[in-house]
Protein backbone atom coordinates (compact mmCIF):
# COMPACT_ATOMS: atom_id res chain seq x y z
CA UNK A 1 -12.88 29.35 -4.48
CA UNK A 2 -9.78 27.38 -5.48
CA UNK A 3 -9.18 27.60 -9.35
CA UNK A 4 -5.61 26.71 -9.78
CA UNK A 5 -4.57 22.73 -10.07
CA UNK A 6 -1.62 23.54 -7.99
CA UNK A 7 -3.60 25.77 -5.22
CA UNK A 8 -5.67 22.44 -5.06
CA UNK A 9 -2.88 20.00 -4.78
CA UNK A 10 -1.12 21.82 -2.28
CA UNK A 11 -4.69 21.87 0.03
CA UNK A 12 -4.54 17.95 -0.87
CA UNK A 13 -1.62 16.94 -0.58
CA UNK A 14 0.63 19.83 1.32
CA UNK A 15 3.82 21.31 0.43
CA UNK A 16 6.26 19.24 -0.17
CA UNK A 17 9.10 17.76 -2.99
CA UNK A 18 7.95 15.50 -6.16
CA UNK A 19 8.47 11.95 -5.23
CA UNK A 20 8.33 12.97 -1.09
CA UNK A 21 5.98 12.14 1.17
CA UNK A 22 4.34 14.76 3.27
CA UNK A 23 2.46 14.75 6.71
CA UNK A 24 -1.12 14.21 5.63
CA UNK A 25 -0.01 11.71 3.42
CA UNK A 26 2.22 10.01 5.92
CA UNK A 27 -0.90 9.64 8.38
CA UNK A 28 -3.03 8.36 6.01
CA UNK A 29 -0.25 5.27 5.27
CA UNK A 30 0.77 4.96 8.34
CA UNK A 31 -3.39 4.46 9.37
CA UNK A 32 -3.59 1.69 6.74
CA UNK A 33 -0.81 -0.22 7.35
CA UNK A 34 -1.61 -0.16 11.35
CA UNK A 35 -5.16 -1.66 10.23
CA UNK A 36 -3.67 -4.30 7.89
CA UNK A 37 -0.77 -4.96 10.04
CA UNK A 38 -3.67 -6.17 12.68
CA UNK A 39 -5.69 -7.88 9.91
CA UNK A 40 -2.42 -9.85 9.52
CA UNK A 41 -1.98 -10.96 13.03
CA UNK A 42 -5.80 -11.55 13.60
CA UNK A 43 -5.13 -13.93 10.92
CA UNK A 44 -2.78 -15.71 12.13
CA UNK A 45 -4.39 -16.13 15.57
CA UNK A 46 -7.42 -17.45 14.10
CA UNK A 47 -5.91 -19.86 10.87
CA UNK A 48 -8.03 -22.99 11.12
CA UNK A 49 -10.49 -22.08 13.80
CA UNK A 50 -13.27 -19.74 14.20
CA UNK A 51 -13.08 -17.27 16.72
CA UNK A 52 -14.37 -13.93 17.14
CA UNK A 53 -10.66 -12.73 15.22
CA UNK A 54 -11.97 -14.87 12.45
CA UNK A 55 -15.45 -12.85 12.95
CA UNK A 56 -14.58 -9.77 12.75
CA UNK A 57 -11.90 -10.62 9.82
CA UNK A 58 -14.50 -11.49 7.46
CA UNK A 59 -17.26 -8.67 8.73
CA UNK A 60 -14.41 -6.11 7.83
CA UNK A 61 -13.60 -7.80 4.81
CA UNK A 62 -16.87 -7.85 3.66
CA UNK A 63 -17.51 -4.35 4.38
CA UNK A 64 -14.26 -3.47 2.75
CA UNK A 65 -15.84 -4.97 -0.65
CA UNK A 66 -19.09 -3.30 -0.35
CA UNK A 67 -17.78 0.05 0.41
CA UNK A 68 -14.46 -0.34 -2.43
CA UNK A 69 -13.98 3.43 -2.52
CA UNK A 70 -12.51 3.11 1.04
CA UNK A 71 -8.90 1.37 -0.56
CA UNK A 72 -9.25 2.33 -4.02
CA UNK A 73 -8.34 5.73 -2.82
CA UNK A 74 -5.09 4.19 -1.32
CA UNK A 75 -4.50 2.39 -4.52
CA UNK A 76 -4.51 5.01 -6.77
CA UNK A 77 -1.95 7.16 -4.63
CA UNK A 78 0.34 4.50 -4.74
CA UNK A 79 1.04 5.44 -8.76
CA UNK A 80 2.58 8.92 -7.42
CA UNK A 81 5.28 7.67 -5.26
CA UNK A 82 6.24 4.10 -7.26
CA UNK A 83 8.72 4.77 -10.14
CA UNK A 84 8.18 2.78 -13.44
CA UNK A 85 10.39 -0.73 -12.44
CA UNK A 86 10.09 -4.21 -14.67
CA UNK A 87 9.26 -6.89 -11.93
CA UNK A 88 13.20 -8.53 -11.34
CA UNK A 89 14.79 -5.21 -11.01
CA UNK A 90 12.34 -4.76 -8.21
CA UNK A 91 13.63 -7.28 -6.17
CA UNK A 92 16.81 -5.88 -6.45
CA UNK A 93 16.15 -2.16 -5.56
CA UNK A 94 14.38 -3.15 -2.65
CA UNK A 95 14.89 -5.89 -1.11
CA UNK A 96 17.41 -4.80 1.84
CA UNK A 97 15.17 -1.95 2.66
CA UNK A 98 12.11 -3.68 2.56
CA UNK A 99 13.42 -6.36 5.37
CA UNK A 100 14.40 -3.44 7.82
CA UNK A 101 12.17 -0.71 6.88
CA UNK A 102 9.72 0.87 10.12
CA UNK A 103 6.78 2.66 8.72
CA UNK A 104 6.84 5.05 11.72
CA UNK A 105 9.82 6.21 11.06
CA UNK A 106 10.31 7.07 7.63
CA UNK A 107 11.76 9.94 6.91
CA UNK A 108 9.70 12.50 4.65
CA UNK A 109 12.08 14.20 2.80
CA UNK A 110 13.39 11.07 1.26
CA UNK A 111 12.10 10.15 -1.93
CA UNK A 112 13.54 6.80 -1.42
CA UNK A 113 12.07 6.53 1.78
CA UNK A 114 8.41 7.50 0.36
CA UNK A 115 9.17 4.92 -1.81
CA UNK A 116 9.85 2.17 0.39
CA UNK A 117 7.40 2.68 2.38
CA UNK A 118 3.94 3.04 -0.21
CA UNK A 119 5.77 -0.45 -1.57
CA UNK A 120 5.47 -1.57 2.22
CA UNK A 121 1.97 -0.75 2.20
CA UNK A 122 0.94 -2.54 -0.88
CA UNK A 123 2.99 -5.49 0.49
CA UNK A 124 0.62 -5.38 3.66
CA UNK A 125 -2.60 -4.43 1.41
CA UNK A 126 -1.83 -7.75 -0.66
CA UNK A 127 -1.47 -9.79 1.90
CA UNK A 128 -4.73 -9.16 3.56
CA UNK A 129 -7.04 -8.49 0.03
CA UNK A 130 -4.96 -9.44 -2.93
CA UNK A 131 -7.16 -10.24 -4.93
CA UNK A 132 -8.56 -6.61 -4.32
CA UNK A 133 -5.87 -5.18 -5.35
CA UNK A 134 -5.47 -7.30 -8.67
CA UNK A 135 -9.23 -6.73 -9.66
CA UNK A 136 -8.80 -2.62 -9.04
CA UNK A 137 -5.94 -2.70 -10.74
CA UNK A 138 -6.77 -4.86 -14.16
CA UNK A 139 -10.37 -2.64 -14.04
CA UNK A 140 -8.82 0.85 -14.22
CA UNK A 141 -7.00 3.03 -16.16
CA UNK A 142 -4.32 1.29 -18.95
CA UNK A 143 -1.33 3.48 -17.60
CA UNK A 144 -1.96 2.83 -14.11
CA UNK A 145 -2.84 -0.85 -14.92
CA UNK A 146 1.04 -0.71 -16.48
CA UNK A 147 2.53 1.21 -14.40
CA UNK A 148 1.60 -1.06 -11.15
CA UNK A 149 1.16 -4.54 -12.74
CA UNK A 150 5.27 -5.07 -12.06
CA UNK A 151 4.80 -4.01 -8.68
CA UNK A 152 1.71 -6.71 -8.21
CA UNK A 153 3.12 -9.77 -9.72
CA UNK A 154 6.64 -8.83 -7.71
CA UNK A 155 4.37 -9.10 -4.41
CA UNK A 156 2.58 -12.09 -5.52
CA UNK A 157 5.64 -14.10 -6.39
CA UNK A 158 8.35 -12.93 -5.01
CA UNK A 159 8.98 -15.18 -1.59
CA UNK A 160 10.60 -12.12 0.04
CA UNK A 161 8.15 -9.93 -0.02
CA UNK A 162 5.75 -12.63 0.84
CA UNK A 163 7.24 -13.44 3.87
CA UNK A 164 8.19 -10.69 4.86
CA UNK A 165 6.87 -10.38 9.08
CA UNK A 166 4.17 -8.23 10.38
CA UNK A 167 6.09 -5.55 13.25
């Protein structure tokens, strides 16, 4: 039996620095941003019509709101890796970075990296579910509701990360 927070976290999360991103973790992002990466594209393939892309779009994101637990998950993780930012100095710090960054190959050691590349994902998550995100995040915990909220309205308004192309 596993009594110590740490022995826990480890078995969680692996070894690894504060701030980095490890293996397990790294899977687990890479997974969701492959699924909303195609979410994206089906989109886009099926804007104005309805076609079996449009189908399965709004099966998944039905199922997706009926089952919650399945993103919250991904939500809540995000808190570890973002740093506390007001929502202009987040265009700033990563805006070059965001425009050339490749999931697949981010490199785990870097903090910055880690960092780049949980913002990536909640770029992708908004796109497909935004208003998802905004309900988890206004309906939980005050901190986390704080610490994120920058992070949300940057992705909402912000043109560049709105744009910003599906690989």
């Amino acid at each position: 039996m596993i009594t110590g927070g740490s022995q826990l976290e480890s078995l969680v999360f692996g070894e690894s620095e504060d701030g980095a991103m490890n293996t397990r973790m790294l899977g687990y992002l890479l997974a969701w941003n492959a699924l909303l990466i195609k979410i994206e594209c089906g989109r886009i393939k099926s804007q104005g019509n309805i076609t079996p892309y449009s189908q399965v779009l709004s099966a998944l994101s039905e199922f997706l709101e009926e089952h919650k637990y399945i993103y919250e998950m991904m939500l809540v993780l995000f808190v570890d890796f973002l740093p506390e930012f007001r929502q202009k100095s987040i265009a700033q710090a990563y805006k070059n970075e965001l425009a050339n960054f490749a999931p697949e190959y981010c490199d785990l050691s870097s903090i910055r990296a880690s960092q780049v590349f949980v913002l990536s994902t909640l770029i992708n998550f908004m796109k497909s579910f935004p208003s998802s995100a905004r309900k988890f995040y206004s309906e939980t915990d005050k901190q986390i509701t704080a610490h994120m909220l920058p992070y949300i309205k940057a992705v909402s308004v912000l043109p560049f990360l709105r744009t910003k192309s599906a690989r």
